[in-house]
PDB file of N, CA and C in Angstrom:
ATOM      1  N   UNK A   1      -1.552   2.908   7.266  1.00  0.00           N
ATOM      2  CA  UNK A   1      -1.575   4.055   6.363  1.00  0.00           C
ATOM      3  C   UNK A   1      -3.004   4.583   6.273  1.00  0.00           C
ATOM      4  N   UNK A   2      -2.806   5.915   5.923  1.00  0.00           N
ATOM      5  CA  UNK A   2      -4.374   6.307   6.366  1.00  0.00           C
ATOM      6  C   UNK A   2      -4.468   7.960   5.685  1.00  0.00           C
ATOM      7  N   UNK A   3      -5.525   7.603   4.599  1.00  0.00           N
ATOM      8  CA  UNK A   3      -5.834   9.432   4.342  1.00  0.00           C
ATOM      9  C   UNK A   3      -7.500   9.655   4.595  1.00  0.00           C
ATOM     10  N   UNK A   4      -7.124  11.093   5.286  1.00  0.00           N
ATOM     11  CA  UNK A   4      -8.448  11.491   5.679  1.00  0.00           C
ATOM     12  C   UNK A   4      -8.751  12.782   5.017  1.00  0.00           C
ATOM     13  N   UNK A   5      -9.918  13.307   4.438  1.00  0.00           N
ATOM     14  CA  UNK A   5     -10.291  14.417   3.682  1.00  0.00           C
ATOM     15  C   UNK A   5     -11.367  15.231   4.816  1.00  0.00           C
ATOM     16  N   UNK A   6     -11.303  16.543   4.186  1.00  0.00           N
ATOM     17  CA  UNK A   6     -12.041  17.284   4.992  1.00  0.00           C
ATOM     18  C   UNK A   6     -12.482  18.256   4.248  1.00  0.00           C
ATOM     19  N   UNK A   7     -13.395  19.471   4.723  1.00  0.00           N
ATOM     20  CA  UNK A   7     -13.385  20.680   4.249  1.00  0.00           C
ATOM     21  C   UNK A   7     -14.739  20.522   3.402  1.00  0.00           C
ATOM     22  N   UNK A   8     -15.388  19.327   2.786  1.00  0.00           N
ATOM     23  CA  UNK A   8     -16.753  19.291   1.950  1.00  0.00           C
ATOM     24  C   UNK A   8     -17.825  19.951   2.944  1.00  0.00           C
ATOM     25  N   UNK A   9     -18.974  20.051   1.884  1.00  0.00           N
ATOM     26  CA  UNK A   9     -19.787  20.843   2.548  1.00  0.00           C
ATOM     27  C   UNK A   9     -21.488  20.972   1.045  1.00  0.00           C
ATOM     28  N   UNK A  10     -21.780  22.011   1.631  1.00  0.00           N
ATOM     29  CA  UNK A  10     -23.000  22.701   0.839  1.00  0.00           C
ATOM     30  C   UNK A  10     -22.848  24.114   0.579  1.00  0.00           C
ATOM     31  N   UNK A  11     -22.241  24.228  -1.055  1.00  0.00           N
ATOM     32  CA  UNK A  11     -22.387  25.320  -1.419  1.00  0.00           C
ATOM     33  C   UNK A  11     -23.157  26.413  -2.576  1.00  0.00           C
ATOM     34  N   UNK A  12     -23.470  27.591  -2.171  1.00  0.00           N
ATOM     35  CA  UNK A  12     -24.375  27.556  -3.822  1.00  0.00           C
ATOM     36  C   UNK A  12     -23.130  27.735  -4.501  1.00  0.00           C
ATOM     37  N   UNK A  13     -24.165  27.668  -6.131  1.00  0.00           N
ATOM     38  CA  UNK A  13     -23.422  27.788  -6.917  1.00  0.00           C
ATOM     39  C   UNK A  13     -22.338  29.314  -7.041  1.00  0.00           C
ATOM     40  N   UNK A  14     -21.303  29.143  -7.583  1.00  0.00           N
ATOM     41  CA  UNK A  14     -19.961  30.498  -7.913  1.00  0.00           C
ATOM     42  C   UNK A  14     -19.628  30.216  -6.246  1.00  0.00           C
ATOM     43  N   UNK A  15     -19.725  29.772  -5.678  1.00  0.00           N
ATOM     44  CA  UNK A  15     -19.010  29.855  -4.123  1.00  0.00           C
ATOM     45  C   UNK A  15     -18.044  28.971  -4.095  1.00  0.00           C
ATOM     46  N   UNK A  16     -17.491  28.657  -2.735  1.00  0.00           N
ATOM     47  CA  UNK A  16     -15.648  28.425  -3.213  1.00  0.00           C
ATOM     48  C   UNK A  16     -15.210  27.180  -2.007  1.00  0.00           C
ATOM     49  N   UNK A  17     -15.004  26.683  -2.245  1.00  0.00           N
ATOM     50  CA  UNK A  17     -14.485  25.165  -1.158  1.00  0.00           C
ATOM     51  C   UNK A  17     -13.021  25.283  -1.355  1.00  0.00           C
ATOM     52  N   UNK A  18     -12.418  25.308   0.291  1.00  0.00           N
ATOM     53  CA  UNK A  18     -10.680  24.055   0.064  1.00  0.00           C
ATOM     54  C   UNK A  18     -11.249  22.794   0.293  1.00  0.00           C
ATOM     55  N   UNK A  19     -10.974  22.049  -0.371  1.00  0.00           N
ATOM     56  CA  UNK A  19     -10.922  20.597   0.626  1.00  0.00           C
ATOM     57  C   UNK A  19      -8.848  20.104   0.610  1.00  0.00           C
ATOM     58  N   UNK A  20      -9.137  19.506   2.304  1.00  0.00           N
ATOM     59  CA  UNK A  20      -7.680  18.745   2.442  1.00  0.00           C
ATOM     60  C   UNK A  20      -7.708  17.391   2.884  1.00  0.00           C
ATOM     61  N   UNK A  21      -6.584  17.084   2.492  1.00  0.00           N
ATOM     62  CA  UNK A  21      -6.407  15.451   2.683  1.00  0.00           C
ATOM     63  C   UNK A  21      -5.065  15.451   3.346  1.00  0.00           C
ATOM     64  N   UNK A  22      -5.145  15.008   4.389  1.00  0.00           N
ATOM     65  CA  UNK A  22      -4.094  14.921   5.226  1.00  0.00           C
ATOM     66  C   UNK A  22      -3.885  13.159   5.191  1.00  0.00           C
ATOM     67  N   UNK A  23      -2.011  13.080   5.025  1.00  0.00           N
ATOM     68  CA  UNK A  23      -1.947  11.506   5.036  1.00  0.00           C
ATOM     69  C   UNK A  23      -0.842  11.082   6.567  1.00  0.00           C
ATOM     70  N   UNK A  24      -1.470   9.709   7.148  1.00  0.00           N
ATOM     71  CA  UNK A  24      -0.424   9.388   7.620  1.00  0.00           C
ATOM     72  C   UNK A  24      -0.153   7.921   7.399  1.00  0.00           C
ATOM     73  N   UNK A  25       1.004   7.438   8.287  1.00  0.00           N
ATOM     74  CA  UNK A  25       1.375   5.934   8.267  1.00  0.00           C
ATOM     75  C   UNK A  25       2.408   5.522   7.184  1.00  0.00           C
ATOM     76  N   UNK A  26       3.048   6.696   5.686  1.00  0.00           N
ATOM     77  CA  UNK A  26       3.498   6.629   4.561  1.00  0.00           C
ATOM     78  C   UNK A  26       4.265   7.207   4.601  1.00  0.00           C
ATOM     79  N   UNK A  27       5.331   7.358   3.639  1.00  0.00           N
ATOM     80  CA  UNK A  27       6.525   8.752   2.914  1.00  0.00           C
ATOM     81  C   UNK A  27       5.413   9.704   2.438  1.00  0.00           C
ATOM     82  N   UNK A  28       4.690  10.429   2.792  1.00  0.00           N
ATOM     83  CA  UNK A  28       3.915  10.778   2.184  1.00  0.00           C
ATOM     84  C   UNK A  28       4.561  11.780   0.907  1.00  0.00           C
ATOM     85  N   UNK A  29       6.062  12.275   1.419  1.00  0.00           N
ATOM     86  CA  UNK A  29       6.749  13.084  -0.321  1.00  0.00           C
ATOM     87  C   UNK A  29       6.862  12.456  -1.021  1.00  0.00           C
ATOM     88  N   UNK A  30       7.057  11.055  -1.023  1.00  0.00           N
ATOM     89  CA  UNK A  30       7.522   9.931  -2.035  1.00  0.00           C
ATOM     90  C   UNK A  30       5.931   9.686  -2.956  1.00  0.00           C
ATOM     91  N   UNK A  31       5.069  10.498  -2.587  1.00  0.00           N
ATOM     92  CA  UNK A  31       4.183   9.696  -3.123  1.00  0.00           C
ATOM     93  C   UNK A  31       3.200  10.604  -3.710  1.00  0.00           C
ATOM     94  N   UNK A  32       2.722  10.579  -5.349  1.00  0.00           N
ATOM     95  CA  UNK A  32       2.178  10.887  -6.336  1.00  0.00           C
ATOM     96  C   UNK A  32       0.908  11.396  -5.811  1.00  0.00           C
ATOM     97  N   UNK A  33      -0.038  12.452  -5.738  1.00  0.00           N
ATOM     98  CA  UNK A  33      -0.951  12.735  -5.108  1.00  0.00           C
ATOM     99  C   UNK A  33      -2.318  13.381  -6.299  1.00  0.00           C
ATOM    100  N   UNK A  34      -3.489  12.285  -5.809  1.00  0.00           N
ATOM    101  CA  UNK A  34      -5.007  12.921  -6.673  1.00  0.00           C
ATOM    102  C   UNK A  34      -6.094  13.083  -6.075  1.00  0.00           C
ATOM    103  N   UNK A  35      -6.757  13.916  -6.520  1.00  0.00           N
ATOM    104  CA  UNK A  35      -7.740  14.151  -6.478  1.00  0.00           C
ATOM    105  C   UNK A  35      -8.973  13.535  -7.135  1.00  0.00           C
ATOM    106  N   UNK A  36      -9.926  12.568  -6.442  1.00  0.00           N
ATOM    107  CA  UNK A  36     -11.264  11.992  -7.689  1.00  0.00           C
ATOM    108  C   UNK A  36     -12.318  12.390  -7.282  1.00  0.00           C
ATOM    109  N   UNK A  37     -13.391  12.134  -7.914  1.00  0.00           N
ATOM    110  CA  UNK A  37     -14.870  12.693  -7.827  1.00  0.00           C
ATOM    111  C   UNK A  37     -15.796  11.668  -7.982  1.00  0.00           C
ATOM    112  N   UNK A  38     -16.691  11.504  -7.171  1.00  0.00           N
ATOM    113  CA  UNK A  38     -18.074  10.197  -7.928  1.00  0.00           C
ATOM    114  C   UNK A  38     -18.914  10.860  -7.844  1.00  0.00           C
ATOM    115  N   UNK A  39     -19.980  11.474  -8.832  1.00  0.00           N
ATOM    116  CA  UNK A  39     -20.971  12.113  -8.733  1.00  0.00           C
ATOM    117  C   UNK A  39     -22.090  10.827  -8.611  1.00  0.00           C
ATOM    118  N   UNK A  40     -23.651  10.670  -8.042  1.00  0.00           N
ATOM    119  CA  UNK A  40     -24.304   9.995  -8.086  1.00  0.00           C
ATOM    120  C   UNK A  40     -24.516   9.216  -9.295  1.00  0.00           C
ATOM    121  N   UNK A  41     -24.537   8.042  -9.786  1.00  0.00           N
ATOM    122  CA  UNK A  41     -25.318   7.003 -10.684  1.00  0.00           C
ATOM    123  C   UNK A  41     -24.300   7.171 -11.490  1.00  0.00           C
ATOM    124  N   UNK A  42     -22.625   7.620 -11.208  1.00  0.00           N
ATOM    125  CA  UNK A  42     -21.560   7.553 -12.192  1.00  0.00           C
ATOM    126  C   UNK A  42     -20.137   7.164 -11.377  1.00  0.00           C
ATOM    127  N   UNK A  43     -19.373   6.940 -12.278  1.00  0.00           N
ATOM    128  CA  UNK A  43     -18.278   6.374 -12.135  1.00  0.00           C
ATOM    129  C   UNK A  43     -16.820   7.100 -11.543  1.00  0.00           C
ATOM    130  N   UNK A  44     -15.880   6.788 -11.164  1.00  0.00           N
ATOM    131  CA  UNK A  44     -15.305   7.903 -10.026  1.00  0.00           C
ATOM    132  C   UNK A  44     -14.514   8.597 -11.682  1.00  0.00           C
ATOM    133  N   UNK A  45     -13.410   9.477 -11.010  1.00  0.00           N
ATOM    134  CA  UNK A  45     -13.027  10.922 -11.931  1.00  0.00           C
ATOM    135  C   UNK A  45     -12.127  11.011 -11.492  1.00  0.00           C
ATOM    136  N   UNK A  46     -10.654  11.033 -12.470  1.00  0.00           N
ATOM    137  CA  UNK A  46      -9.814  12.073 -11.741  1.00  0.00           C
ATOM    138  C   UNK A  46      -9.949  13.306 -11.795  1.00  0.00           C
ATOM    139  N   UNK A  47      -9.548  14.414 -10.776  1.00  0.00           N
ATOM    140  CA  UNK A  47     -10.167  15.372 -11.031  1.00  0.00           C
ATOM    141  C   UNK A  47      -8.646  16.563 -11.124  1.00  0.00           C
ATOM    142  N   UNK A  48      -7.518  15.888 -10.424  1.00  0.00           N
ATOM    143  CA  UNK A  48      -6.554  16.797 -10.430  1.00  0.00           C
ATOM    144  C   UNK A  48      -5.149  15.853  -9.437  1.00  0.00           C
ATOM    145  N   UNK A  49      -4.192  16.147 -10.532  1.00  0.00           N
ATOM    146  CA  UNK A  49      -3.095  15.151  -9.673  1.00  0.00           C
ATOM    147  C   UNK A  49      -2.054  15.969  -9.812  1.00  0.00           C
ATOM    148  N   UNK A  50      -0.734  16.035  -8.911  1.00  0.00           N
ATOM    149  CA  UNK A  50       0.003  16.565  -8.673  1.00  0.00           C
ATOM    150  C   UNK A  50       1.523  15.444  -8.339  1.00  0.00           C
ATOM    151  N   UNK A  51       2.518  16.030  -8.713  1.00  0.00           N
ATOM    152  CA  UNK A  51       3.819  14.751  -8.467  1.00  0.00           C
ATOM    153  C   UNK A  51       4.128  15.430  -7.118  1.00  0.00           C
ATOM    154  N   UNK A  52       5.334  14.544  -7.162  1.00  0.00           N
ATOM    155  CA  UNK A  52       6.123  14.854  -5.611  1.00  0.00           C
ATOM    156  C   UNK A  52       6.809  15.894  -5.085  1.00  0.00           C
ATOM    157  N   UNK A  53       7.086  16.244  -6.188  1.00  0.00           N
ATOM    158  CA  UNK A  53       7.874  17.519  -6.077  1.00  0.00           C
ATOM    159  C   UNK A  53       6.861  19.251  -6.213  1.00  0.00           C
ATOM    160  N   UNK A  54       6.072  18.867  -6.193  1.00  0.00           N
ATOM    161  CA  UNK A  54       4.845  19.602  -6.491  1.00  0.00           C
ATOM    162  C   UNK A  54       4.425  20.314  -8.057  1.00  0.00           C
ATOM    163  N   UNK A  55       5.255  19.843  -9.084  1.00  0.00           N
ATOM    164  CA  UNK A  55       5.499  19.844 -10.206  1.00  0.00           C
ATOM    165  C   UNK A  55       4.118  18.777 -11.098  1.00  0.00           C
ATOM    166  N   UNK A  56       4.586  18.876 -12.268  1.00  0.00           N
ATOM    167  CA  UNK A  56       3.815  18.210 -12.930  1.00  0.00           C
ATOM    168  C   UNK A  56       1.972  18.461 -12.918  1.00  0.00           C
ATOM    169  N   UNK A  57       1.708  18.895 -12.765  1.00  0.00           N
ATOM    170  CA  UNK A  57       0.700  19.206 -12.514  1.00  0.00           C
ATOM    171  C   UNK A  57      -0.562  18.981 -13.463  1.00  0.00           C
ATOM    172  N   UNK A  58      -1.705  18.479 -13.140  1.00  0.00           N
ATOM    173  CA  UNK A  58      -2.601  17.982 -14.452  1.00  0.00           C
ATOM    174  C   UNK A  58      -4.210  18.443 -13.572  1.00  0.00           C
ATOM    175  N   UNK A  59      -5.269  18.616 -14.767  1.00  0.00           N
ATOM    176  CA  UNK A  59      -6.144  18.738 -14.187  1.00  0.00           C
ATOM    177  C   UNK A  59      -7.488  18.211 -15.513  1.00  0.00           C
ATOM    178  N   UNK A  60      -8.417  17.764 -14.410  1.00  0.00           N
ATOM    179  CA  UNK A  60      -9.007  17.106 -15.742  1.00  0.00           C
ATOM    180  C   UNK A  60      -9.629  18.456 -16.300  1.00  0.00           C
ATOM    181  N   UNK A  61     -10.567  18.945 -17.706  1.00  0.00           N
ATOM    182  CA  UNK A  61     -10.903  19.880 -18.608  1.00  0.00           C
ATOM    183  C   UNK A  61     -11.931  20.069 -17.888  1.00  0.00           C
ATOM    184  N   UNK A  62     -13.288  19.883 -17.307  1.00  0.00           N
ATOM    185  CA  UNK A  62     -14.227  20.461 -16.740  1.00  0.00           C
ATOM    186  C   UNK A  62     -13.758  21.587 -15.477  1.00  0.00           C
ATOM    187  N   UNK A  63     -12.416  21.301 -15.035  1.00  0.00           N
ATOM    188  CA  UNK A  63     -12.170  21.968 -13.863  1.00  0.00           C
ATOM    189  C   UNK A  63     -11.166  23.058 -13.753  1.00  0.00           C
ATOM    190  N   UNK A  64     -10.321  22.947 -15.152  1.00  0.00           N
ATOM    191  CA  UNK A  64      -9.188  23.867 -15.267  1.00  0.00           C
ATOM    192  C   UNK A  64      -9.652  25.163 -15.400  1.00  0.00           C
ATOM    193  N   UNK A  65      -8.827  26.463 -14.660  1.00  0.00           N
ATOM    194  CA  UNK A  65      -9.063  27.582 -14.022  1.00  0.00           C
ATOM    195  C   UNK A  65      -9.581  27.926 -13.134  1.00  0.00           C
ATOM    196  N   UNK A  66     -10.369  26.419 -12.580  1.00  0.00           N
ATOM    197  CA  UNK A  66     -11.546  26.810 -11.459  1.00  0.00           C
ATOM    198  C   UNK A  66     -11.122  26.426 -10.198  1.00  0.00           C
ATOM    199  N   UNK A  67     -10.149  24.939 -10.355  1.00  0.00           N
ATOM    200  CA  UNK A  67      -9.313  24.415  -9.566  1.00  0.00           C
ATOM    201  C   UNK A  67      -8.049  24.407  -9.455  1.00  0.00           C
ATOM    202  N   UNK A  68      -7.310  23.947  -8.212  1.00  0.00           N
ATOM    203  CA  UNK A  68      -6.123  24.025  -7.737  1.00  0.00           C
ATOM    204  C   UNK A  68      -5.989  23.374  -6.720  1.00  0.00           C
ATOM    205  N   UNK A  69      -5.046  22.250  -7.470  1.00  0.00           N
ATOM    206  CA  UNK A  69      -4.266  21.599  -6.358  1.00  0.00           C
ATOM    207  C   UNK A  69      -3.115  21.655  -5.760  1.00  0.00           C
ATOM    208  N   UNK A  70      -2.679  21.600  -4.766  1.00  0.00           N
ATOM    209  CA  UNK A  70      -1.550  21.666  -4.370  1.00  0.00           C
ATOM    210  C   UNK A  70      -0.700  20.887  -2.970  1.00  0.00           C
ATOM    211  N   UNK A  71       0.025  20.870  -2.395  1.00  0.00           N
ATOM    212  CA  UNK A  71       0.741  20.065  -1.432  1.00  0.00           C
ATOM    213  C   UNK A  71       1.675  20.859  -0.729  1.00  0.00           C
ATOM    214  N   UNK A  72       1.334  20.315   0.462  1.00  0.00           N
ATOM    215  CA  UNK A  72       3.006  20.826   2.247  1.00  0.00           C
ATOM    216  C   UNK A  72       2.662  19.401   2.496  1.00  0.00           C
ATOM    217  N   UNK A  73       4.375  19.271   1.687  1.00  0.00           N
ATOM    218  CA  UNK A  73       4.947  17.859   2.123  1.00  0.00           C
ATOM    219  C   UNK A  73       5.155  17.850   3.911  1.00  0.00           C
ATOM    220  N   UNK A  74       5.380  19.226   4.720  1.00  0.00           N
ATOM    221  CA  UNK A  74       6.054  19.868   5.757  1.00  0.00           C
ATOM    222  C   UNK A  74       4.705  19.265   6.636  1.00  0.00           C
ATOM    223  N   UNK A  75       3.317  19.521   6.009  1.00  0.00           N
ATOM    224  CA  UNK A  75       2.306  18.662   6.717  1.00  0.00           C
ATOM    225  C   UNK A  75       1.949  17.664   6.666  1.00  0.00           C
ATOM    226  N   UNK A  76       2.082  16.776   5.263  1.00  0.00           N
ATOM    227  CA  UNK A  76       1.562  16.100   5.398  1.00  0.00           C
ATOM    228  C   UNK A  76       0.475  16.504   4.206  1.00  0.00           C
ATOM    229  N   UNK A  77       0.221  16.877   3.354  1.00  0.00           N
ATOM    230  CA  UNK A  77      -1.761  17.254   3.164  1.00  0.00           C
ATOM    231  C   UNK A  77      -1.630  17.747   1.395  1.00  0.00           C
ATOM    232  N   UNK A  78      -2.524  17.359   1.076  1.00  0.00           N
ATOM    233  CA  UNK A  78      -2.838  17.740  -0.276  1.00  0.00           C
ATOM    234  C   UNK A  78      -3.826  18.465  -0.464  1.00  0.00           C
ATOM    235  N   UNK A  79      -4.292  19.507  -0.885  1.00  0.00           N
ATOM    236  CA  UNK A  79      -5.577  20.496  -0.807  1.00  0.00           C
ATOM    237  C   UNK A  79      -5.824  20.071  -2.147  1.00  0.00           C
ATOM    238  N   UNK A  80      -7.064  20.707  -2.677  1.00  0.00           N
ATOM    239  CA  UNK A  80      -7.491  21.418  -3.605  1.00  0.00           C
ATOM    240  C   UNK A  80      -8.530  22.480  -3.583  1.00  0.00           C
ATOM    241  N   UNK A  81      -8.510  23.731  -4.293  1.00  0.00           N
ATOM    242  CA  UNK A  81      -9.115  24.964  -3.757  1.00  0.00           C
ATOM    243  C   UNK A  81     -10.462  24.889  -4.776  1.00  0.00           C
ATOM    244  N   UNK A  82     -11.233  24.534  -4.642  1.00  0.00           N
ATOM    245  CA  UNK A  82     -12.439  24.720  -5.964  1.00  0.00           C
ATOM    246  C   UNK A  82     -13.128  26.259  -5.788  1.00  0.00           C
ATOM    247  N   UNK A  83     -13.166  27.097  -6.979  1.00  0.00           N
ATOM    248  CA  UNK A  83     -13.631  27.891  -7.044  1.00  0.00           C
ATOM    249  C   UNK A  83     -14.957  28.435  -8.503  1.00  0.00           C
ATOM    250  N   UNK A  84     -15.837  29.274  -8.232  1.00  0.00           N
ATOM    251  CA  UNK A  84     -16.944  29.306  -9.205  1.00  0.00           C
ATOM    252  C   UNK A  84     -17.363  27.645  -9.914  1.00  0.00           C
ATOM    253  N   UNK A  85     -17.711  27.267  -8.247  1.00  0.00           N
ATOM    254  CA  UNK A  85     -18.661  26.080  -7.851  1.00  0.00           C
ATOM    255  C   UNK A  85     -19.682  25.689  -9.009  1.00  0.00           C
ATOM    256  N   UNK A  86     -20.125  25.105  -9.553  1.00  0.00           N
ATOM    257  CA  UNK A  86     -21.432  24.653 -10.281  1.00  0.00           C
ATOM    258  C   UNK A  86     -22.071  23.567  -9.439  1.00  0.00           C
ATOM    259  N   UNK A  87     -23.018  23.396 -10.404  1.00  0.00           N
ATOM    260  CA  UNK A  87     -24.137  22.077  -9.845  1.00  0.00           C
ATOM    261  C   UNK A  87     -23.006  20.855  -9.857  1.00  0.00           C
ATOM    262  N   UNK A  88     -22.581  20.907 -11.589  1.00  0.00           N
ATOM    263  CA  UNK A  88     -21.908  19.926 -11.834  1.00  0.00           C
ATOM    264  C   UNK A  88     -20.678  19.353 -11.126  1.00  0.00           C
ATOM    265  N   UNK A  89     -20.359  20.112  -9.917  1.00  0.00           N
ATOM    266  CA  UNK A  89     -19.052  19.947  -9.481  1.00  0.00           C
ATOM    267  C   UNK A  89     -19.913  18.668  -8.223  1.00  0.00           C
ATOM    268  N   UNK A  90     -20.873  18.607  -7.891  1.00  0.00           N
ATOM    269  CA  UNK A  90     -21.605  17.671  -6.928  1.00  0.00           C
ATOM    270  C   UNK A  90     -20.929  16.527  -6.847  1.00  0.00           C
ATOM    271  N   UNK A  91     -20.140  16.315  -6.074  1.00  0.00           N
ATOM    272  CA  UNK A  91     -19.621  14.978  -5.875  1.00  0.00           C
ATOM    273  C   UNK A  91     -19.290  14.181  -4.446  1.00  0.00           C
ATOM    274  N   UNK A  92     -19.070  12.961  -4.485  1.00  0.00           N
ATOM    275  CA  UNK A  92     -18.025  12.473  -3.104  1.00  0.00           C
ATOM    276  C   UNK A  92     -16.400  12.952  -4.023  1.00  0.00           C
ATOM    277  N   UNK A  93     -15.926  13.619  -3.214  1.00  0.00           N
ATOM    278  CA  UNK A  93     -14.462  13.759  -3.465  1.00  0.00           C
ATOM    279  C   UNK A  93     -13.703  12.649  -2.557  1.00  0.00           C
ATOM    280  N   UNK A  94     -12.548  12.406  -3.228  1.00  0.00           N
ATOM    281  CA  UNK A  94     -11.772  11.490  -2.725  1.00  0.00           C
ATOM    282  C   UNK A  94     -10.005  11.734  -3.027  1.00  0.00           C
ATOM    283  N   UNK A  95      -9.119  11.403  -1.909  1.00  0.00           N
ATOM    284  CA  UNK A  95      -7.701  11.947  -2.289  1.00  0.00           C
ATOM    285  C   UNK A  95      -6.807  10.386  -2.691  1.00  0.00           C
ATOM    286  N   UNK A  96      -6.034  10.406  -3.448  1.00  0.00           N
ATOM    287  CA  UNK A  96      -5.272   9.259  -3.419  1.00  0.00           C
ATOM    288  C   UNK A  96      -4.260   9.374  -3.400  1.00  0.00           C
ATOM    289  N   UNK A  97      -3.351   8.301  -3.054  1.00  0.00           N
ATOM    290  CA  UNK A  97      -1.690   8.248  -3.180  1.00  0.00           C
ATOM    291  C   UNK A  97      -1.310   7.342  -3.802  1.00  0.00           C
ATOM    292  N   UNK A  98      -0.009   7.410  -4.646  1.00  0.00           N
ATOM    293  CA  UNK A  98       0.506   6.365  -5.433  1.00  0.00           C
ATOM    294  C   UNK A  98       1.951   6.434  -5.394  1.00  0.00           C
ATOM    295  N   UNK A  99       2.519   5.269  -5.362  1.00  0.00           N
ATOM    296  CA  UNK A  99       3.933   5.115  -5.373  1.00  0.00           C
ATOM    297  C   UNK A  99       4.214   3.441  -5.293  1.00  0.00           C
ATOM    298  N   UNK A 100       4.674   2.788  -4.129  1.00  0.00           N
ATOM    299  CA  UNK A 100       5.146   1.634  -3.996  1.00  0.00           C
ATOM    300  C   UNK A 100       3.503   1.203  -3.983  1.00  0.00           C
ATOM    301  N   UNK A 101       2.726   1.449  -3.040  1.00  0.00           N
ATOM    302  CA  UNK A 101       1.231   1.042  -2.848  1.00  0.00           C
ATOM    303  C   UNK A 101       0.138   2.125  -3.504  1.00  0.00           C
ATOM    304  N   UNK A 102      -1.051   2.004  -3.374  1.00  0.00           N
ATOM    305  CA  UNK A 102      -1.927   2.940  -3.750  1.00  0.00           C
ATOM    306  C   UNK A 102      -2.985   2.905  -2.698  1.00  0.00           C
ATOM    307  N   UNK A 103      -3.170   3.925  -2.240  1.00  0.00           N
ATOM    308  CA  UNK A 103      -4.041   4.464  -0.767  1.00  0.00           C
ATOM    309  C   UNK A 103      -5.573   5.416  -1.083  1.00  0.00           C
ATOM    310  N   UNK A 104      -6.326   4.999  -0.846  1.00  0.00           N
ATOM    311  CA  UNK A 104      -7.359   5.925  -0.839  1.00  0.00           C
ATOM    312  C   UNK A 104      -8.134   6.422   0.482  1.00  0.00           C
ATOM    313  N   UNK A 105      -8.950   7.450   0.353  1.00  0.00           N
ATOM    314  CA  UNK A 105      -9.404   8.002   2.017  1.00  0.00           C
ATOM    315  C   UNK A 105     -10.660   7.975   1.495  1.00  0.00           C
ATOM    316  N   UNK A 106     -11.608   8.231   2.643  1.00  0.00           N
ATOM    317  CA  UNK A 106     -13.118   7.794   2.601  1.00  0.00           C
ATOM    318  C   UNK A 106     -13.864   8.612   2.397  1.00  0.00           C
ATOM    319  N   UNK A 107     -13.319   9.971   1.634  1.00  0.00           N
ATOM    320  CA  UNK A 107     -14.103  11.131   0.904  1.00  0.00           C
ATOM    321  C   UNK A 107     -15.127  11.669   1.616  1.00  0.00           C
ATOM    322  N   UNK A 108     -15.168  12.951   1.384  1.00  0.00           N
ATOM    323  CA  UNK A 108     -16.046  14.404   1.894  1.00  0.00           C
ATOM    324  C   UNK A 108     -16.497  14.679   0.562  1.00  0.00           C
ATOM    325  N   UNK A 109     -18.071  15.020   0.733  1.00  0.00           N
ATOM    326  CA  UNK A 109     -19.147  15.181   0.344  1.00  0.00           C
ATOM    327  C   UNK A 109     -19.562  16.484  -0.257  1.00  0.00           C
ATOM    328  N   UNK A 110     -19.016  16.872  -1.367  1.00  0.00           N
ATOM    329  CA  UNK A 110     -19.492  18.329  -1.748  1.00  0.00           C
ATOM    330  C   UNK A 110     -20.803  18.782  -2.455  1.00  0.00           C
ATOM    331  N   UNK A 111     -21.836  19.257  -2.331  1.00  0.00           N
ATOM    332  CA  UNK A 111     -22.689  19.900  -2.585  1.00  0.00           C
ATOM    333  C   UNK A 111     -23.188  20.948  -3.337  1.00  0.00           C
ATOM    334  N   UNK A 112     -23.453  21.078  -4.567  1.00  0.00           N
ATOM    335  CA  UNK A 112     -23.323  22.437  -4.870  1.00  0.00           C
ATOM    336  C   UNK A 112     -24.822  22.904  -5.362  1.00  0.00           C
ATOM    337  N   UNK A 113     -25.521  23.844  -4.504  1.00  0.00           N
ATOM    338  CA  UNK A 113     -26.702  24.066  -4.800  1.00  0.00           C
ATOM    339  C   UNK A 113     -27.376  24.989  -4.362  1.00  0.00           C
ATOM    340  N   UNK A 114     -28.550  25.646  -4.721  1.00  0.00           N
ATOM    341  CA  UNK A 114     -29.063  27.215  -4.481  1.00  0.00           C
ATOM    342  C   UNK A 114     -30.023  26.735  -3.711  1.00  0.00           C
TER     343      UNK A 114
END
């Protein structure tokens, strides 16, 4: 089983990232999908989780309106669209899965800076 993230980068600030997480080796519909964050010298974050059905939908309070997560069970992949970037959004992002097991991928690196 295996998730891989993509799409991080260096952006200034108000500029706009997808990142995706594509899973394989799993049911990947069967399975509960998040988004986390570790900013330097702190502790990881959820940042936005989504159910199976693409329902349910939660996002932590620093990020609501700015973010969006979403899922194609049809691929495989969980995005999230970050938009009007801050400093504070600086993190390793990371995607997870949950269901029978819990899976994590080895996170892309977002940047946010002038």
């Amino acid at each position: 089983a295996q998730l891989v993230e993509s799409g991080g980068g260096l952006v200034q600030p108000g500029g706009s990232l997808r990142l995706s997480c594509v899973a394989s080796g799993f049911t990947f519909i069967m399975y509960h999908m998040s988004w986390y964050r570790q900013a330097p010298g702190k502790g990881r974050e959820l940042v936005a989780s989504i159910a199976i059905g693409g329902g349910d939908i939660k996002y932590v309070d620093a990020v609501k309106g700015r973010f969006t997560i979403s899922r194609d069970n049809a691929k495989n992949t969980v995005y999230l669209k970050m938009n009007r970037l801050k400093p504070g959004d600086t993190a390793v992002y990371f995607c997870k899965a949950l269901w029978l097991r819990e899976y994590w991928g080895q996170g892309t690196q977002v940047t946010v800076s002038s």
